[in-house]
Protein backbone atom coordinates (compact mmCIF):
# COMPACT_ATOMS: atom_id res chain seq x y z
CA UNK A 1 199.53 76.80 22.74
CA UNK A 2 200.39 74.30 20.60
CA UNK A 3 204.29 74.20 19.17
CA UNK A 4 203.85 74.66 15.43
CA UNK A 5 202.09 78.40 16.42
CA UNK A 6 205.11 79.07 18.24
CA UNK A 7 207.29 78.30 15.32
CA UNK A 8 204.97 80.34 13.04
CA UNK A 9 205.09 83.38 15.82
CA UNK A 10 208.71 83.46 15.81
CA UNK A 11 208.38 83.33 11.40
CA UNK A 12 206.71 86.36 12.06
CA UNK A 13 208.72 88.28 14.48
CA UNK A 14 211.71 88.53 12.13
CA UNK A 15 209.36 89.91 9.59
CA UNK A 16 207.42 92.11 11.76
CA UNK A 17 211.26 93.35 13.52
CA UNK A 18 212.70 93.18 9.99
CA UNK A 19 209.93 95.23 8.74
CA UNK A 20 209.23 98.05 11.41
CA UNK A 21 213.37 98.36 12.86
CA UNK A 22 213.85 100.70 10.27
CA UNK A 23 211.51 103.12 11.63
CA UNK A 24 213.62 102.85 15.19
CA UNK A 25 216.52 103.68 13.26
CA UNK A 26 216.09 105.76 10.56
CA UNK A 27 218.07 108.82 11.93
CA UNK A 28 220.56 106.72 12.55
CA UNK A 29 220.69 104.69 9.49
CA UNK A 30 219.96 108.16 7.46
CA UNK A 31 223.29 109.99 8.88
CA UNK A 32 225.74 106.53 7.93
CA UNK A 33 224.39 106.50 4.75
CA UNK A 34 224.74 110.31 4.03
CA UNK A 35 220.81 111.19 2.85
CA UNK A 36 217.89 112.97 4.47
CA UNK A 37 215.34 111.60 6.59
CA UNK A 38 212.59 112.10 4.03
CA UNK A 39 214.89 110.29 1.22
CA UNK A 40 216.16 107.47 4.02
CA UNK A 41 212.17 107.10 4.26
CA UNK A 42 213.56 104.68 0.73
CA UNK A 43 214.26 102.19 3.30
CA UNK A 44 211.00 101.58 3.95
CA UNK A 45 209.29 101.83 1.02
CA UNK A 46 211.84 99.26 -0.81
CA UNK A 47 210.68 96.80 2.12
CA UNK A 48 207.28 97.43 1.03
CA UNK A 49 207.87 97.29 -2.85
CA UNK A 50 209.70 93.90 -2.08
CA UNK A 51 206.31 92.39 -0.17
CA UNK A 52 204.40 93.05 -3.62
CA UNK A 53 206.66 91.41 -6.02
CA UNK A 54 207.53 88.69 -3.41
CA UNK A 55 203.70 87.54 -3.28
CA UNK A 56 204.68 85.69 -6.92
CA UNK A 57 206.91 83.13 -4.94
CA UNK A 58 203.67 81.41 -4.22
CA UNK A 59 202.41 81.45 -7.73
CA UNK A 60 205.00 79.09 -8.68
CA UNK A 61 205.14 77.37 -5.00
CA UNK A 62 201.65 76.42 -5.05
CA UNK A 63 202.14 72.69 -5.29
CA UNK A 64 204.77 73.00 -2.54
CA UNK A 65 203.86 71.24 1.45
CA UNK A 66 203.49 74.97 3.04
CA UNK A 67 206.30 74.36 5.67
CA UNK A 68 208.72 73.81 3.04
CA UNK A 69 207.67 77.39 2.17
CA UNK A 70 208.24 78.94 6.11
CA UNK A 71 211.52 77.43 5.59
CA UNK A 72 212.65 78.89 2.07
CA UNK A 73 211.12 82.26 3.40
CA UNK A 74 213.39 82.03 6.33
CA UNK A 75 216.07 81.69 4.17
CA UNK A 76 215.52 85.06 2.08
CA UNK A 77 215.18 86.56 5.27
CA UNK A 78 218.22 85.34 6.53
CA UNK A 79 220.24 86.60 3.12
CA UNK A 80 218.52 90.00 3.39
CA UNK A 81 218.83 91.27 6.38
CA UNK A 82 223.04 89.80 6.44
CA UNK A 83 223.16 92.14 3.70
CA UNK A 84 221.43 94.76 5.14
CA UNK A 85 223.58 94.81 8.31
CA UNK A 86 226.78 95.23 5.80
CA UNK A 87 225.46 97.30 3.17
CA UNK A 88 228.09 100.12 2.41
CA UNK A 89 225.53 102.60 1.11
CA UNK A 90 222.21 104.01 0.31
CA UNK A 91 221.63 102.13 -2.95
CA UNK A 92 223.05 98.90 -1.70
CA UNK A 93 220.88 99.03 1.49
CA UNK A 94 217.86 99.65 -0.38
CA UNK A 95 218.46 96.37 -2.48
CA UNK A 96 219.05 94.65 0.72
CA UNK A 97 215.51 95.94 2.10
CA UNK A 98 213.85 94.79 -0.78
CA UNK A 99 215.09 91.37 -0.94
CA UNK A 100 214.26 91.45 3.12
CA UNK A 101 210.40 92.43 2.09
CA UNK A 102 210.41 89.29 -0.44
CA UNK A 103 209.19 86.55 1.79
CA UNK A 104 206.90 88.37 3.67
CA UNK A 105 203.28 88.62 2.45
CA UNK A 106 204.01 84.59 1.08
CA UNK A 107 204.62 84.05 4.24
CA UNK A 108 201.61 85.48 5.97
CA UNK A 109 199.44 84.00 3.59
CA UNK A 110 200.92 80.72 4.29
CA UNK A 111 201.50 81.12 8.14
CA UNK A 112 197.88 81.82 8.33
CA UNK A 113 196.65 78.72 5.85
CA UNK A 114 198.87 76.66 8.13
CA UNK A 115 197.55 77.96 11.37
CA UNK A 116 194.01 78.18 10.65
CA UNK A 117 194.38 74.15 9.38
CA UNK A 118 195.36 72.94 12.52
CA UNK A 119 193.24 75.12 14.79
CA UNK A 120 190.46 74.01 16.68
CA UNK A 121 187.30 74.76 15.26
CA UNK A 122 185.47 78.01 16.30
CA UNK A 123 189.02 79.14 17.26
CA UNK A 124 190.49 79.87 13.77
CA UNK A 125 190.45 83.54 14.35
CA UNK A 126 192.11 82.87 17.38
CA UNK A 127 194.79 80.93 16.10
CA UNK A 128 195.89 83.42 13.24
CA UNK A 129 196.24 86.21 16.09
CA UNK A 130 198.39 83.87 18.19
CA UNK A 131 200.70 83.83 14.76
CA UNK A 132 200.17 87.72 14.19
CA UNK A 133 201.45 87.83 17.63
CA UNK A 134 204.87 87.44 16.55
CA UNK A 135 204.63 90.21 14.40
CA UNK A 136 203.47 92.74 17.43
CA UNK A 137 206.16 91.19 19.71
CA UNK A 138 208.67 92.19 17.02
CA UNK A 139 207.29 95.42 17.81
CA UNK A 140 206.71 95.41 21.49
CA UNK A 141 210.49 93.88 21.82
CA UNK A 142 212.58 93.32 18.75
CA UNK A 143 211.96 97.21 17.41
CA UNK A 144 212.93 98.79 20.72
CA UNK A 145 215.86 96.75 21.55
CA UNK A 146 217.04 97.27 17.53
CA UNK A 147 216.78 101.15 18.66
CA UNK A 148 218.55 100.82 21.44
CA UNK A 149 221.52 99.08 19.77
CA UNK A 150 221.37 101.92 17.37
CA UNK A 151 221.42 104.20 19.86
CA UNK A 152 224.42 102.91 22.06
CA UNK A 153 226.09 100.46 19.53
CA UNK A 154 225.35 100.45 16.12
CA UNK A 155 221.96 100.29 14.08
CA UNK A 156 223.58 97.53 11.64
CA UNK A 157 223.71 95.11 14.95
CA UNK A 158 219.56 95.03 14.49
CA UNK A 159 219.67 93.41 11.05
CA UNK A 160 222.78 91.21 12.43
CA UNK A 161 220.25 89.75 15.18
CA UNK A 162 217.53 89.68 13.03
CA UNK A 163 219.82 87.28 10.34
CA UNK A 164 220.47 84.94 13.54
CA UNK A 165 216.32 84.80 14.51
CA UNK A 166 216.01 83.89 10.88
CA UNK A 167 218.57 81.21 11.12
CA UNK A 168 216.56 79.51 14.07
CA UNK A 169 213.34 79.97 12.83
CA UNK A 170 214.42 77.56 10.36
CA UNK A 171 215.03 75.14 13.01
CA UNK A 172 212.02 75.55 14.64
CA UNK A 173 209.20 75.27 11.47
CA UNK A 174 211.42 72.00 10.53
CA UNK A 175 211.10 70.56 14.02
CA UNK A 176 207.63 71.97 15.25
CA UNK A 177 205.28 72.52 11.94
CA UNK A 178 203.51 69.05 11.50
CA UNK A 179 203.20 68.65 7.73
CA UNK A 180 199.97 70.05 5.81
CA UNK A 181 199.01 69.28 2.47
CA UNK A 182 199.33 71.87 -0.33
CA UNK A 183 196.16 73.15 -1.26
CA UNK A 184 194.50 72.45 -3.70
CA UNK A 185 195.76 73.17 -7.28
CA UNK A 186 193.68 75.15 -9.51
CA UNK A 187 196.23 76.49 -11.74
CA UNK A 188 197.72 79.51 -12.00
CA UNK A 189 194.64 80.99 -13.66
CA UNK A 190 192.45 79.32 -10.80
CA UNK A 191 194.17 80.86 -7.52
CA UNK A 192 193.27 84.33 -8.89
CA UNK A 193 189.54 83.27 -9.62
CA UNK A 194 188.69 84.74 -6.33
CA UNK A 195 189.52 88.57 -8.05
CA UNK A 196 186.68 88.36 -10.26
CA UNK A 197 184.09 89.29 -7.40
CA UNK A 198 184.37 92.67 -6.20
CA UNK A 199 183.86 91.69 -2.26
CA UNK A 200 187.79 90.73 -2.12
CA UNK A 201 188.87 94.40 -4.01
CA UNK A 202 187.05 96.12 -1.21
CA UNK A 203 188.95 94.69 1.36
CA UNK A 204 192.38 94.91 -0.25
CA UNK A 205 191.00 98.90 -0.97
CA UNK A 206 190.56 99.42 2.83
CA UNK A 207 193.84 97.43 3.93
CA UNK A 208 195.85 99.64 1.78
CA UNK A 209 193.96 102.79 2.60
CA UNK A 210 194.33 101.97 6.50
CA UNK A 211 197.48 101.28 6.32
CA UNK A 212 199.06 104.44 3.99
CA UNK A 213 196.89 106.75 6.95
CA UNK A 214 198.91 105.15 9.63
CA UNK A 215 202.47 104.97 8.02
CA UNK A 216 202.25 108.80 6.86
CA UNK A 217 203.00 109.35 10.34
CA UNK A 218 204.13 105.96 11.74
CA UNK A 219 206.98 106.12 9.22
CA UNK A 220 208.34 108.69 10.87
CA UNK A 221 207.30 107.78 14.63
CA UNK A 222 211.14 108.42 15.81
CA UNK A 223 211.93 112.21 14.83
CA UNK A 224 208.05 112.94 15.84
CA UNK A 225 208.18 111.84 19.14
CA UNK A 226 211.65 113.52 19.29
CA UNK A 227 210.41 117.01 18.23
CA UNK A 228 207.24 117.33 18.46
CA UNK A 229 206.62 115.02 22.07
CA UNK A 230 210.02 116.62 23.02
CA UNK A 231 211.30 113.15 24.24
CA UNK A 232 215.26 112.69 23.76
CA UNK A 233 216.77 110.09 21.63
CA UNK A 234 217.47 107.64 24.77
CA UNK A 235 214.15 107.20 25.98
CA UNK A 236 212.54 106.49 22.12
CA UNK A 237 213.66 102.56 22.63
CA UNK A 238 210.93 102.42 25.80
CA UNK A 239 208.04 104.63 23.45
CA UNK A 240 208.84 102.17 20.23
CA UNK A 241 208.27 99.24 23.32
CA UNK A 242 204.65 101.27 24.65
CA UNK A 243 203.83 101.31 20.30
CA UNK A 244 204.09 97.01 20.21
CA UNK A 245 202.45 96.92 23.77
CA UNK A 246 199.47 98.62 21.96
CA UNK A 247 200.02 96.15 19.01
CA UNK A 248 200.18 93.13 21.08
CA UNK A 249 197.23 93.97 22.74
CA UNK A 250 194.73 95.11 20.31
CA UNK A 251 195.94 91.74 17.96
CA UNK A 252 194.43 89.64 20.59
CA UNK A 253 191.65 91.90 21.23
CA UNK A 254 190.79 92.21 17.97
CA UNK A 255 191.51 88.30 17.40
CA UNK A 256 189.06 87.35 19.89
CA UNK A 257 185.93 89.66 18.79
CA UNK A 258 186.60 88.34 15.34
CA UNK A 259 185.95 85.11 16.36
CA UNK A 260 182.74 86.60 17.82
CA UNK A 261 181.44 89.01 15.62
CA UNK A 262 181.46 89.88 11.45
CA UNK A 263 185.15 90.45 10.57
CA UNK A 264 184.72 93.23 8.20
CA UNK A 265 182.89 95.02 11.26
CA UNK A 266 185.93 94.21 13.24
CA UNK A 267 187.96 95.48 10.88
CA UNK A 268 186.31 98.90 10.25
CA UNK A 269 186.27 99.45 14.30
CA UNK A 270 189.85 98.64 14.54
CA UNK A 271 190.28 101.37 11.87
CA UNK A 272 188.04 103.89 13.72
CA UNK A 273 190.82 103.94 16.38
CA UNK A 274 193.81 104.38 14.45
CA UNK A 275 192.11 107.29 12.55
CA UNK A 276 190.95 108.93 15.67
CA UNK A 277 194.81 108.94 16.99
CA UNK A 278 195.70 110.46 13.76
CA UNK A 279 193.10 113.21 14.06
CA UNK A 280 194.89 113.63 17.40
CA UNK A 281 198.14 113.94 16.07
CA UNK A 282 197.39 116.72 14.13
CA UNK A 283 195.18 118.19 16.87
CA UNK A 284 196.89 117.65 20.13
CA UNK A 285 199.78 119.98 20.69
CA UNK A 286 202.93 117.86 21.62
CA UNK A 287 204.06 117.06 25.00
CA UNK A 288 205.37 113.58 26.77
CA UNK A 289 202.03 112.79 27.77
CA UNK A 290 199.98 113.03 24.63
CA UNK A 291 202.63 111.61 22.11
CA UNK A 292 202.97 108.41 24.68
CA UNK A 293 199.55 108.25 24.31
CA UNK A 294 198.58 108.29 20.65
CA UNK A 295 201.85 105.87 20.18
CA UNK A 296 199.79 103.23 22.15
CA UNK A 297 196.51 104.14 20.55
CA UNK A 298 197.56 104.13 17.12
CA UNK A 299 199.66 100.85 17.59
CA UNK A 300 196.70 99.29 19.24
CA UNK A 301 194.24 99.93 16.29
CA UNK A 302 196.78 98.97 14.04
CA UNK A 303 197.52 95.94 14.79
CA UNK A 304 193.23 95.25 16.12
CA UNK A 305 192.34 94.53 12.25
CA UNK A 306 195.20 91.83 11.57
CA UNK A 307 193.48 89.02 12.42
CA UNK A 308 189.66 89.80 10.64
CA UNK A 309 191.75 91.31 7.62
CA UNK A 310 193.69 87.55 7.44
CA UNK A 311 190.65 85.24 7.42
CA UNK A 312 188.41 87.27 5.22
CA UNK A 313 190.89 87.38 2.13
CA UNK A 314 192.11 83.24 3.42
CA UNK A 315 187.83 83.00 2.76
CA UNK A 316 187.58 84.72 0.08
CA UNK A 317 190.08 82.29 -1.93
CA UNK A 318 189.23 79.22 -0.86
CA UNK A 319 189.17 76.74 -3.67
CA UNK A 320 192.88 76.96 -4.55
CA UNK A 321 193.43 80.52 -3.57
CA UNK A 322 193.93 80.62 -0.33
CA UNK A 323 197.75 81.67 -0.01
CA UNK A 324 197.65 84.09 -2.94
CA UNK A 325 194.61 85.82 -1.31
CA UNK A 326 195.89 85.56 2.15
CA UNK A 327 199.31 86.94 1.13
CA UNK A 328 197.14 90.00 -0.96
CA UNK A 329 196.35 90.88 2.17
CA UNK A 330 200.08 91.74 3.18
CA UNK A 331 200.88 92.90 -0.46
CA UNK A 332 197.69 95.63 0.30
CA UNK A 333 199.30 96.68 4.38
CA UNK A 334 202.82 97.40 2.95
CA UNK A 335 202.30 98.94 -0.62
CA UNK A 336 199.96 101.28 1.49
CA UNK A 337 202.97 101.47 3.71
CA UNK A 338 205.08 102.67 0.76
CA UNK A 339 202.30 105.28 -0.16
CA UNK A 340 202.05 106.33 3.56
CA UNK A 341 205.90 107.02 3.82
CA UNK A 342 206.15 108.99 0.81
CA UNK A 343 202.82 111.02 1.30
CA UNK A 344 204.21 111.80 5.09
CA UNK A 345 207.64 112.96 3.01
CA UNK A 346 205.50 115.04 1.35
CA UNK A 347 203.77 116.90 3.76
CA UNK A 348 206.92 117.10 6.07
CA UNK A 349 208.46 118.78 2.94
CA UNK A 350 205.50 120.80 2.51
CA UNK A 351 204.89 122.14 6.00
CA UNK A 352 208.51 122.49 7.21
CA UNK A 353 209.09 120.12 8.57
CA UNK A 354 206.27 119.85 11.11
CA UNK A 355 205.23 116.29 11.91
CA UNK A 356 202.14 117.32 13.28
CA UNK A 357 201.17 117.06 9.56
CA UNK A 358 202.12 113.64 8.99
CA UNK A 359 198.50 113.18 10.68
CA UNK A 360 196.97 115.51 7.97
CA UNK A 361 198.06 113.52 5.38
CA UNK A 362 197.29 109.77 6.81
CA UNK A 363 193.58 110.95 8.21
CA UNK A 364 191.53 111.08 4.41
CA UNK A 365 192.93 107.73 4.08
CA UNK A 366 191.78 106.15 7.21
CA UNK A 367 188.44 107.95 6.69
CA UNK A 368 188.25 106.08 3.19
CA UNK A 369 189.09 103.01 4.84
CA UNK A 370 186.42 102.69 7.41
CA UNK A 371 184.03 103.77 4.83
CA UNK A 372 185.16 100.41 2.90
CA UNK A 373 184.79 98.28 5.77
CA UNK A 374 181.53 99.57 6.72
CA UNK A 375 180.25 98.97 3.16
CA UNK A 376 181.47 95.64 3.12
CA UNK A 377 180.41 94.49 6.65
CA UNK A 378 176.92 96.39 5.82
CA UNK A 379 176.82 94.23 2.22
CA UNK A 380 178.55 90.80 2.59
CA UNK A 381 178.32 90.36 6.35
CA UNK A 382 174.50 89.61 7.01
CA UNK A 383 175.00 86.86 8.91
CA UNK A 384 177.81 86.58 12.11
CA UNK A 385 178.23 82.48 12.38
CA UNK A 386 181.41 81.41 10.72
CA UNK A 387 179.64 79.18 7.99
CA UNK A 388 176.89 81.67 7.14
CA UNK A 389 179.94 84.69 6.95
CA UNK A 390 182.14 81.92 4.67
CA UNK A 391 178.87 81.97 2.43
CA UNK A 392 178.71 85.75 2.29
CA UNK A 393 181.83 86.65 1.35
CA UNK A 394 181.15 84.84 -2.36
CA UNK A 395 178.90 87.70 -2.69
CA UNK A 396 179.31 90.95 -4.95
């Protein structure tokens, strides 16, 4: 593997940790700062709401070498999650979540420019997973053992770590990332061209649909595996570890077929799995066995369309709109995470409190979402070789 994806990898495990910790810790982050669990579900959503408005960073950036960029992301991510660990209370914490979220869809619209540059050809697909992989080893790792100091310690200790990863990723993308040319520069105008055909709406439609289905119960993954899977608050660290297992796994997966096969069809399969575990949640009456499950499945479908979603919106743009599209993509996952966690609020308020229901509320979405995909792999992907699909994806 070469050393600038390892840089990039460890860019995107204090995003991916920075990003999903909170949903480790929310109980305990909820009772220090005196609110509800449906209202600490703020936490999240200001991550999210920071992702969108952090996507203009590259509208003024775009004449900037793209590892300078890793490295000023870094440092955002290094000031918000210091003040996240020492936030005092609800409304300061929020802040500090939202100025964590910032860097992170510029960032995965740059990451993957920069890794699908200096990829081998054929393996571009490939590559991009290999960076995602950070992300799902945030997950698989970071998340649990940011549980676990919640659990013994003290859940601000997760976003004191996650300032020191930040702090070293810097290190790394200065010493590892070779240097790569800014793209090209059409303007400001020019690297939004690529939102005038209808193809690159569709996908952004079924990121953010796929992704609000999965967070109305994946935003509140912690108190559902703790009363309705009947698993005590100990042992959650080890299930949170199983959920980035699933993610690590169906990345690659999923990175590999796309390399294969039409991405959009990728996509909507990945999709098909993560709404099937949702059907399950609501379904499936809760024990050990079946809430260990469905935190694997889900995770694993989840994190199966990363790599297809990436490339088609980094295709899509090409022409000097490669980061803005690629970093749509991420702008699309977490404002339909911020959807997701409030909908799930909603139906937890709604229903009493049973998170059964959190499923309920996330399945129309994922249904709408495969429905997108399918369209758009049925419309746009005729062809599976990588220039023919490039050519497609100009269409509609």
């Amino acid at each position: 593997m070469k050393k600038s994806l390892l840089a990039l990898a460890s860019g995107a495990f204090i995003l991916g940790a920075a990003e999903f910790v909170m949903m480790g810790i929310l109980p305990q982050a909820a009772e220090a700062t005196h609110v509800s669990i449906p209202t600490a579900g703020n936490y999240i959503s200001a991550y999210a709401f920071g992702v969108c408005i952090g996507t203009l960073i590259l509208v003024f950036g775009r004449k900037v070498p793209p590892r300078n960029l890793i490295v000023l992301f870094m440092v955002i991510a290094l000031v918000g999650n210091t003040m996240s660990a020492f936030a005092p209370n609800a409304a300061i914490l929020i802040v500090a979540r939202f100025i964590s979220g910032l860097p992170h869809g510029a960032f995965f619209g740059t990451a993957t420019l920069i890794a699908k540059t200096l990829a081998e050809k054929g393996k571009e697909a490939q590559a991009v997973s290999i960076m995602v992989t950070g992300q799902t080893v945030a997950n698989m790792l970071g998340v649990p053992a940011g549980t676990l100091l919640a659990e013994y310690l003290n859940w601000r200790l997760a976003f004191g770590a996650l300032a020191a990863w930040a702090a070293m990723t810097i290190v790394l993308t200065v010493t590892m990332i070779p240097y790569v040319a800014p793209i090209k520069d059409a303007g400001i105008a020019g690297q939004f061209k690529f939102l005038t055909r209808r193809g690159p709406w569709v996908i952004l439609a079924a990121v953010f649909t796929g992704n609000a289905g999965v967070f109305c119960w994946w935003s509140y993954v912690s108190p559902w595996l703790q009363k309705t899977g009947g698993w005590s608050s100990s042992l959650v660290p080890f299930l949170m570890m199983l959920a980035g297992f699933g993610m690590v796994v169906g990345g690659l997966i999923g990175g590999r077929i796309t390399d294969r096969w039409r991405h959009a069809g990728t996509a909507a399969l990945g999709q098909t799995i993560s709404g099937i575990g949702l059907l399950m949640v609501l379904l499936l009456p809760g024990n050990h066995f079946t809430t260990a499950l469905l935190t694997f499945w889900i995770a694993f479908g989840l994190f199966f369309i990363s790599a297809p979603q990436q490339l088609l919106m980094t295709e899509a743009g090409q022409g000097g709109g490669e980061l803005i599209a690629g970093a749509a993509v991420q702008v699309a996952f977490n404002f339909g995470n911020a959807v997701g966690s409030i909908v799930g609020g909603m139906m937890l308020t709604t229903f009493s409190m049973n998170y059964r229901f959190t499923g309920l509320g996330g399945l129309p979405l994922a249904i709408l979402s495969i429905g997108l995909l399918t369209f758009y792999s049925w419309r746009c992907e005729s062809d599976t070789q990588a220039a023919q699909r490039l050519h497609e994806i100009t269409v509609g």
